[in-house]
C-alpha atoms as a PDB file:
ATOM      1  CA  UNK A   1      72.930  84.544  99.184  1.00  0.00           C
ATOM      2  CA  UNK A   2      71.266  86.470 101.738  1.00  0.00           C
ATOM      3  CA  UNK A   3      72.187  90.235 101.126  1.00  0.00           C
ATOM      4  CA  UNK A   4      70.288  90.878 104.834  1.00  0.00           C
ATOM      5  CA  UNK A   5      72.018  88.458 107.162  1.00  0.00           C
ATOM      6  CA  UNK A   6      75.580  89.145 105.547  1.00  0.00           C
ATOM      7  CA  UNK A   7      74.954  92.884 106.197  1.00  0.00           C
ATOM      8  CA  UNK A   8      74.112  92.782 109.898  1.00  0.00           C
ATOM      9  CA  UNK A   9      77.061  89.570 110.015  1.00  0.00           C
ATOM     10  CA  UNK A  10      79.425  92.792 108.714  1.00  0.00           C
ATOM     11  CA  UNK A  11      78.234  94.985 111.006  1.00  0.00           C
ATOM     12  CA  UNK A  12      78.392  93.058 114.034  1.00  0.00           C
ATOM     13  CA  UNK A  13      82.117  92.110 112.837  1.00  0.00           C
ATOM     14  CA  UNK A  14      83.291  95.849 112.258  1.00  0.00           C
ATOM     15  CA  UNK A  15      81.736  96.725 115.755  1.00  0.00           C
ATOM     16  CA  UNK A  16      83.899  94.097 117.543  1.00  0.00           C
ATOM     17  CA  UNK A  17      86.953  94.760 115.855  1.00  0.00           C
ATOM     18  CA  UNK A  18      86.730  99.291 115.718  1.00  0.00           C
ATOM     19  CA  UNK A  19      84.916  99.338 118.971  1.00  0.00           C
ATOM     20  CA  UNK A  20      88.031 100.818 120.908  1.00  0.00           C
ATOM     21  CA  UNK A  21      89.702 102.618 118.130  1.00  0.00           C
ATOM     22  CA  UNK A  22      89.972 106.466 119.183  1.00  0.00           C
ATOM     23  CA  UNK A  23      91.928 107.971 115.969  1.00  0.00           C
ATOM     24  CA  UNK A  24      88.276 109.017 114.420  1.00  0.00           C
ATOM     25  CA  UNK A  25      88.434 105.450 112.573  1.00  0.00           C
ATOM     26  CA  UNK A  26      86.227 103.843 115.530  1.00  0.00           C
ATOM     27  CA  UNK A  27      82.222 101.799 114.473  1.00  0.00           C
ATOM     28  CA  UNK A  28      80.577 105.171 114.690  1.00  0.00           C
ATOM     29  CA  UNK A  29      82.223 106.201 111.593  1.00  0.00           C
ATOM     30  CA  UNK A  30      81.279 103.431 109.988  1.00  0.00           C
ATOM     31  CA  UNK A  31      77.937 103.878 111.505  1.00  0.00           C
ATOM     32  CA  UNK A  32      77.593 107.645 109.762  1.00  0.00           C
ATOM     33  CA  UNK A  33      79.881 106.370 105.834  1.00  0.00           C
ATOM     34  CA  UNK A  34      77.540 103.080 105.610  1.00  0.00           C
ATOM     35  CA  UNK A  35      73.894 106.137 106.264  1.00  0.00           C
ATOM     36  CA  UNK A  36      75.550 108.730 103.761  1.00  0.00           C
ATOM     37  CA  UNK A  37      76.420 105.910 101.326  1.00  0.00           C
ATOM     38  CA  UNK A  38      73.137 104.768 101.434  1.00  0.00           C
ATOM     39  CA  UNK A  39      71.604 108.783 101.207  1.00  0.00           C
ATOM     40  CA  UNK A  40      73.808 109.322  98.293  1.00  0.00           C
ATOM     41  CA  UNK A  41      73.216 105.599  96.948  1.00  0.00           C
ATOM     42  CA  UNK A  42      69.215 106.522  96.475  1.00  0.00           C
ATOM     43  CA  UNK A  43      69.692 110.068  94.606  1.00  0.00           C
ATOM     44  CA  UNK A  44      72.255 107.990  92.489  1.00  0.00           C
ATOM     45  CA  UNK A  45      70.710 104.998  91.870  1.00  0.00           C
ATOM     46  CA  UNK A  46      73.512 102.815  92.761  1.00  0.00           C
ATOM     47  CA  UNK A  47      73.700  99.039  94.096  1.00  0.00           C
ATOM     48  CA  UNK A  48      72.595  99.719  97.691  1.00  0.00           C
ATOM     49  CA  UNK A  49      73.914  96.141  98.638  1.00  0.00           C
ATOM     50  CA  UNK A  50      77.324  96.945  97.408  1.00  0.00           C
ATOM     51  CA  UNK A  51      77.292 100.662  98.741  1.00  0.00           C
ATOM     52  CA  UNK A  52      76.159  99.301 102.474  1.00  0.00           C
ATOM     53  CA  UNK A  53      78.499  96.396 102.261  1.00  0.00           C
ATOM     54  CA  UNK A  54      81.828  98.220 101.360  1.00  0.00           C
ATOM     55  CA  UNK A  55      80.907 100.898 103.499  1.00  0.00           C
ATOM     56  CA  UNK A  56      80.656  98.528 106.749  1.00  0.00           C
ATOM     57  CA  UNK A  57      83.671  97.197 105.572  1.00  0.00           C
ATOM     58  CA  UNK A  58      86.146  99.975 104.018  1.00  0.00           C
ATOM     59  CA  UNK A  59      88.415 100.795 107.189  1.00  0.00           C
ATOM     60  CA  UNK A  60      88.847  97.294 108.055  1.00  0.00           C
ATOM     61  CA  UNK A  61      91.574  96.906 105.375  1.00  0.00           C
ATOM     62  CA  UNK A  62      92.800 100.481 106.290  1.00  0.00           C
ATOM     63  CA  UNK A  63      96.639 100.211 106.447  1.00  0.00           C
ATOM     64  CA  UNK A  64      96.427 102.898 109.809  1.00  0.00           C
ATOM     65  CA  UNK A  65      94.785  99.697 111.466  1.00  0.00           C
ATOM     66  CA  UNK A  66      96.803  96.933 110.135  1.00  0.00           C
ATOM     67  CA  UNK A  67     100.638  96.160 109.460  1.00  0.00           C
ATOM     68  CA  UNK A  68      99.690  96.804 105.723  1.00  0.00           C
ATOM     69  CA  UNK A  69      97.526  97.274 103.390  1.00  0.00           C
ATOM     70  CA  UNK A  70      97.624  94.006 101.832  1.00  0.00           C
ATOM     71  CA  UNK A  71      97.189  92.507 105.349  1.00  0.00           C
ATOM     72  CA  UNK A  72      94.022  94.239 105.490  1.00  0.00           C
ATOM     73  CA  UNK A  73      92.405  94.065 102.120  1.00  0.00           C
ATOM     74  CA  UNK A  74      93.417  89.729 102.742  1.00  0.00           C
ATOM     75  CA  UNK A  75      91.467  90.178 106.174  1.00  0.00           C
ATOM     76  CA  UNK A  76      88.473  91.636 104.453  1.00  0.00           C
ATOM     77  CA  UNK A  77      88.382  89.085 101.682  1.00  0.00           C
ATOM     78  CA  UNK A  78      88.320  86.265 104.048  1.00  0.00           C
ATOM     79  CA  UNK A  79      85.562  87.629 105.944  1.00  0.00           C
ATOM     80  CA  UNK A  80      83.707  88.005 102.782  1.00  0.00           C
ATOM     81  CA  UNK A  81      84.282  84.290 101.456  1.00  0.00           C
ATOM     82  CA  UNK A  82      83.627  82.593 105.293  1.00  0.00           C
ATOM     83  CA  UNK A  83      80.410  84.460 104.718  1.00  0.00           C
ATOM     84  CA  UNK A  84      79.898  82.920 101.713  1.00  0.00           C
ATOM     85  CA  UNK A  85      79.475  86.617  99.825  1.00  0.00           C
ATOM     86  CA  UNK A  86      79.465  85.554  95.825  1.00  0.00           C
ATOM     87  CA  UNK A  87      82.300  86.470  94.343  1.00  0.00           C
ATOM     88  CA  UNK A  88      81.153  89.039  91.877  1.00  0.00           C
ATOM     89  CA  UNK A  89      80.448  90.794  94.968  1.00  0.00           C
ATOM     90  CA  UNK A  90      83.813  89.878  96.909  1.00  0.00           C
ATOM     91  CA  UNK A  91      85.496  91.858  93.617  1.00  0.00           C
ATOM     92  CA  UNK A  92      83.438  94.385  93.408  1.00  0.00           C
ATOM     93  CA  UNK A  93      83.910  95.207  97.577  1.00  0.00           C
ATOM     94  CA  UNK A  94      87.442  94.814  97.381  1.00  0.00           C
ATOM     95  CA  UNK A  95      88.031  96.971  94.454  1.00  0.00           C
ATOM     96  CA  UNK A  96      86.438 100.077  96.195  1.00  0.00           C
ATOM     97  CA  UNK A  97      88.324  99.371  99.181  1.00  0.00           C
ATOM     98  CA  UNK A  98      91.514  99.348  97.619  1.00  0.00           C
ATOM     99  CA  UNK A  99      91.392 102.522  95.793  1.00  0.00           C
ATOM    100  CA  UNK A 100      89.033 104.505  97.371  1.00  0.00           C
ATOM    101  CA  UNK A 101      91.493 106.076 100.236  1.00  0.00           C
ATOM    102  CA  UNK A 102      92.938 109.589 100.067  1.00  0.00           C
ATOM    103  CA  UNK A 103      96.831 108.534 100.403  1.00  0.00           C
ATOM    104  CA  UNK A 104      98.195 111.581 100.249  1.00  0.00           C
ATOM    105  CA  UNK A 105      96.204 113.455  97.697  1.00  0.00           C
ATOM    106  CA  UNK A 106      95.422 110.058  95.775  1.00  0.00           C
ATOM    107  CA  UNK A 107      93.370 111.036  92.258  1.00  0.00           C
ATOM    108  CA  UNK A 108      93.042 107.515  91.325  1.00  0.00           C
ATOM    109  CA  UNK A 109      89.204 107.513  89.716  1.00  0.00           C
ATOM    110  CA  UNK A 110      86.809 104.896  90.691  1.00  0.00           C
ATOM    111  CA  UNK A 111      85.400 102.574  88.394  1.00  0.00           C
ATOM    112  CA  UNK A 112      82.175 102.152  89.227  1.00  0.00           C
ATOM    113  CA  UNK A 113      79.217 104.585  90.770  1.00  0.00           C
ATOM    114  CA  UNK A 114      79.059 102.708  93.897  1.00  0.00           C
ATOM    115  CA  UNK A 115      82.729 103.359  94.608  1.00  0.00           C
ATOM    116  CA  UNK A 116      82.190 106.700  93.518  1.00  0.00           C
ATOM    117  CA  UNK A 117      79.407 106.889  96.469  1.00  0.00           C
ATOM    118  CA  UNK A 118      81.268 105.186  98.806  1.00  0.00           C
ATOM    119  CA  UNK A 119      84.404 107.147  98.356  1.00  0.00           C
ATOM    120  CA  UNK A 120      82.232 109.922  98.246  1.00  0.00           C
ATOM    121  CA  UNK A 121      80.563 108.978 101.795  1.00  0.00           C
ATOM    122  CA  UNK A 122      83.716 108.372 103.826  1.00  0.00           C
ATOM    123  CA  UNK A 123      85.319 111.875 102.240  1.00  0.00           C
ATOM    124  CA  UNK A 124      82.195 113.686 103.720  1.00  0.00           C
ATOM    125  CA  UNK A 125      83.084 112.183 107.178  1.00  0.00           C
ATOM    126  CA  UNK A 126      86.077 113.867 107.173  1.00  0.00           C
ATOM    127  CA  UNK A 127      84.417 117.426 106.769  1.00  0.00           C
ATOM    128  CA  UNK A 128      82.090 119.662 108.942  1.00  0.00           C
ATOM    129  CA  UNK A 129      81.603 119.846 112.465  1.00  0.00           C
ATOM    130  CA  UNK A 130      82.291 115.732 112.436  1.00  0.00           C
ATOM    131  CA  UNK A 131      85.278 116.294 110.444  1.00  0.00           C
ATOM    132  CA  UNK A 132      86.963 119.492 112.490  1.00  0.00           C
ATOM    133  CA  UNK A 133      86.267 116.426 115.463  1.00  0.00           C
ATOM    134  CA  UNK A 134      88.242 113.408 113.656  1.00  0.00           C
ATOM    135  CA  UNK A 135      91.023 115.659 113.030  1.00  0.00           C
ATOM    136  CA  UNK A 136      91.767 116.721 116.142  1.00  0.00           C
ATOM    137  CA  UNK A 137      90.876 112.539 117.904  1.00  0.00           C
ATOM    138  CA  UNK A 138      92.989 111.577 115.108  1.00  0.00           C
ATOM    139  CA  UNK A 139      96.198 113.998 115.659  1.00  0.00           C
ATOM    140  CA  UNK A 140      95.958 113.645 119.663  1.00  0.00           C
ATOM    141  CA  UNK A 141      96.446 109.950 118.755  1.00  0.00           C
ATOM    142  CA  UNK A 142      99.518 110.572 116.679  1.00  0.00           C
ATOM    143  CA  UNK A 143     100.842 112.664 119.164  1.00  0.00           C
ATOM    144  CA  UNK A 144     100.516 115.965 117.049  1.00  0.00           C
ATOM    145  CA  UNK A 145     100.225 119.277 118.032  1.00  0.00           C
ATOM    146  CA  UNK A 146      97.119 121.230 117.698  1.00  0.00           C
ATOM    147  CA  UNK A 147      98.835 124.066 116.047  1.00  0.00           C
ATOM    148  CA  UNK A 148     102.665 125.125 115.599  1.00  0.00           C
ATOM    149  CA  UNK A 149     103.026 128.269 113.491  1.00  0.00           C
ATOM    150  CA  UNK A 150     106.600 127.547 112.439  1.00  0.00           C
ATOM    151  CA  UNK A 151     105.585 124.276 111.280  1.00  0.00           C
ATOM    152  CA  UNK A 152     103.928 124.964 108.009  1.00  0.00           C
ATOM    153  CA  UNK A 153     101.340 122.624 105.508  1.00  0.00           C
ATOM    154  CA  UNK A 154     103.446 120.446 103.246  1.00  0.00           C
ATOM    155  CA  UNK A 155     102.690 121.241  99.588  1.00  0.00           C
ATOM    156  CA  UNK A 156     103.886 118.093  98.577  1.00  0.00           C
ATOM    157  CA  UNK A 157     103.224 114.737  99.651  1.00  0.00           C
ATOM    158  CA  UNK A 158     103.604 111.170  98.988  1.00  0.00           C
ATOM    159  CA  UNK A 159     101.917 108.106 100.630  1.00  0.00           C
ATOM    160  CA  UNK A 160     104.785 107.297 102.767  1.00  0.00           C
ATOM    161  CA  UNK A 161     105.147 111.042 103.882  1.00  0.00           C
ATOM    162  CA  UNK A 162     101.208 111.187 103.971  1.00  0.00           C
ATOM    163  CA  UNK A 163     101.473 108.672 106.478  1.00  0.00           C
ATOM    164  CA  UNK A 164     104.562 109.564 108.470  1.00  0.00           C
ATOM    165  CA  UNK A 165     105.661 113.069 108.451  1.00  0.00           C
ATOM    166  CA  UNK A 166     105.604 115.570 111.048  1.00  0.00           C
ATOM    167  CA  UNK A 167     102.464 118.031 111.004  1.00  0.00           C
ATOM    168  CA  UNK A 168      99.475 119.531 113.112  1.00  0.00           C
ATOM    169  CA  UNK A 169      96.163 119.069 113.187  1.00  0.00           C
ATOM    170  CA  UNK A 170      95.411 122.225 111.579  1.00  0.00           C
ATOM    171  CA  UNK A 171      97.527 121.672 108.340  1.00  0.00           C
ATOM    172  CA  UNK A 172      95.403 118.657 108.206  1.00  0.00           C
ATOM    173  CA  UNK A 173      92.957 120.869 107.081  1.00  0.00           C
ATOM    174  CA  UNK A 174      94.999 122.734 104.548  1.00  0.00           C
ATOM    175  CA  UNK A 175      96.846 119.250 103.689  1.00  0.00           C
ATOM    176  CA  UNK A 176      93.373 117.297 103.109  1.00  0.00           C
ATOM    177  CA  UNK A 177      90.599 118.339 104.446  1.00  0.00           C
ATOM    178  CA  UNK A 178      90.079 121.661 102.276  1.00  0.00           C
ATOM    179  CA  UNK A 179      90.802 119.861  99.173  1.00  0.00           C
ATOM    180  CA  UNK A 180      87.945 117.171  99.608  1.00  0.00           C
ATOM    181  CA  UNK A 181      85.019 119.990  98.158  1.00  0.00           C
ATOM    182  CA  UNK A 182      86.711 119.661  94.848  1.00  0.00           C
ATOM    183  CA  UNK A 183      86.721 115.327  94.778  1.00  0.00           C
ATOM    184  CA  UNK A 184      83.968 114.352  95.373  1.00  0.00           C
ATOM    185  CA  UNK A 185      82.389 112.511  92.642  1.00  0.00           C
ATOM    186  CA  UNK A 186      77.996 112.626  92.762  1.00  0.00           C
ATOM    187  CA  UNK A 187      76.153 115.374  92.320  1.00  0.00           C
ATOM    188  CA  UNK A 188      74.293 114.960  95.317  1.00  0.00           C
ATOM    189  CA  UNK A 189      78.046 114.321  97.376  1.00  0.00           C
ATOM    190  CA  UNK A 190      78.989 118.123  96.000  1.00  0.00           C
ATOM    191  CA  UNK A 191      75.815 119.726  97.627  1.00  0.00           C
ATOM    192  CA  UNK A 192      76.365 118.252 100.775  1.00  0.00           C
ATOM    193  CA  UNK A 193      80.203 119.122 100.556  1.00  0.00           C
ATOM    194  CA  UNK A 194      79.717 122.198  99.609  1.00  0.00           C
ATOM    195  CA  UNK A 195      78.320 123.348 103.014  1.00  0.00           C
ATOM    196  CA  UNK A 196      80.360 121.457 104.626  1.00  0.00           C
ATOM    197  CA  UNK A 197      83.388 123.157 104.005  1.00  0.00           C
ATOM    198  CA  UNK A 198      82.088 126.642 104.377  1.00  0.00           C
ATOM    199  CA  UNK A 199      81.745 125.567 107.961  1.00  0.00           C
ATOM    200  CA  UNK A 200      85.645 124.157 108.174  1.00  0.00           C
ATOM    201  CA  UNK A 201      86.291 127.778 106.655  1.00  0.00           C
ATOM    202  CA  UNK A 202      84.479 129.916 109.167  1.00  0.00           C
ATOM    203  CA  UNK A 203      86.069 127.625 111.910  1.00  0.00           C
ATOM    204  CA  UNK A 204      89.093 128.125 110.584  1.00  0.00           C
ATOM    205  CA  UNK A 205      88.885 132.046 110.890  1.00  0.00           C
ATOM    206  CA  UNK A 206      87.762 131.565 114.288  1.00  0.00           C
ATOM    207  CA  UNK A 207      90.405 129.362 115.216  1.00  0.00           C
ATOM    208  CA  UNK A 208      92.881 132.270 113.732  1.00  0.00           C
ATOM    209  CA  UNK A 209      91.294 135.089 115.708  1.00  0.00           C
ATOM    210  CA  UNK A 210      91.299 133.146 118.943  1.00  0.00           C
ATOM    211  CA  UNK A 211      95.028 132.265 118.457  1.00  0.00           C
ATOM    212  CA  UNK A 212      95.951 135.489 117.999  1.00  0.00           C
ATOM    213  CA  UNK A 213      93.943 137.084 120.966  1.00  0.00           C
ATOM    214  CA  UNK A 214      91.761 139.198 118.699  1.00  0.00           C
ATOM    215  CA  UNK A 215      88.110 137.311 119.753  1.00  0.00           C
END
């Protein structure tokens, strides 16, 4: 099996098929989860194979993009066995993918340290100055409203409302985003997090100020 050619095969796929997405799910996310899995993959000593490959991979199956998850996690397994990926790895891949998404508030653990990292990797993404971006690409694409005072954050949520309901991008932040810091799995994931978030926080009392007319 060669680990080099199926890696640039997968990345060449996932460019052709997120190349026009513009809900924050397009290749350049990929592009930044598949370099922070890797970061995080080092200071862990995890598979780096399996932490690149997933990575590439992981929003492929993502329900947002196909008519349903099972439709996606099939499309990534058949990629993976035309490529003639062994299965040991097609398991491992398709394991991370299928449990690694937030869903709502999901708290499923992963079973193994490279789904830890990956997970870890694509829940970064969604914080920081990248993050504050994706959330507002990804509401505009929903049709959402930046901000609506009367409409508050739900406190509770299933996958189905997760998905579906009514919100803004700004509860995103109190929905999701602000609960990330506290999920992540690696050490290394935390530190990086952890300043992440402060900036989502300062923003956030910007955003506030502004709003109101007071800056």
């Amino acid at each position: 099996m060669d680990k080099q050619a199926i890696l640039q095969a997968a990345e060449s796929y996932v460019k052709k098929e997120l190349s026009t997405d513009s809900s924050g799910h397009d290749w350049w996310h990929i592009y930044r989860v598949r370099n922070t899995a890797l970061t995080i993959a080092r200071n862990e000593n995890a598979d780096l194979f399996i932490c690149e490959l997933a990575a590439l991979l992981h929003d492929i199956a993502d329900e947002k993009l196909n008519e349903s998850e099972e439709a996606g996690l099939k499309k990534v397994q058949d990629w993976l066995i035309e490529n003639k990926v062994e299965k040991p790895y097609i398991d491992h891949v398709i394991q991370i993918i299928s449990t690694m998404s937030f869903k709502g508030g999901n708290r499923q653990p992963m079973e193994t340290l490279e789904g830890k990292v990956v997970q870890d990797a694509d829940r970064l993404d969604a914080l920081g100055a990248v993050g504050i971006a994706r959330t507002f690409a990804y509401a505009g694409s929903k049709g959402d409203l930046v901000y609506a005072p009367e409409l508050k954050p739900r406190t509770s949520l299933t996958k189905e409302s997760y998905r579906n309901g009514r919100s803004t991008a700004v509860n995103h932040f109190y929905e999701k985003l602000l609960k990330l810091k506290d999920l992540m799995n690696t050490e290394y994931a935390k530190t990086l997090a952890d300043e992440r978030h402060r900036f989502m926080e300062l923003y956030l009392e910007q955003f506030f100020s502004e709003w109101e007319g007071e800056k």
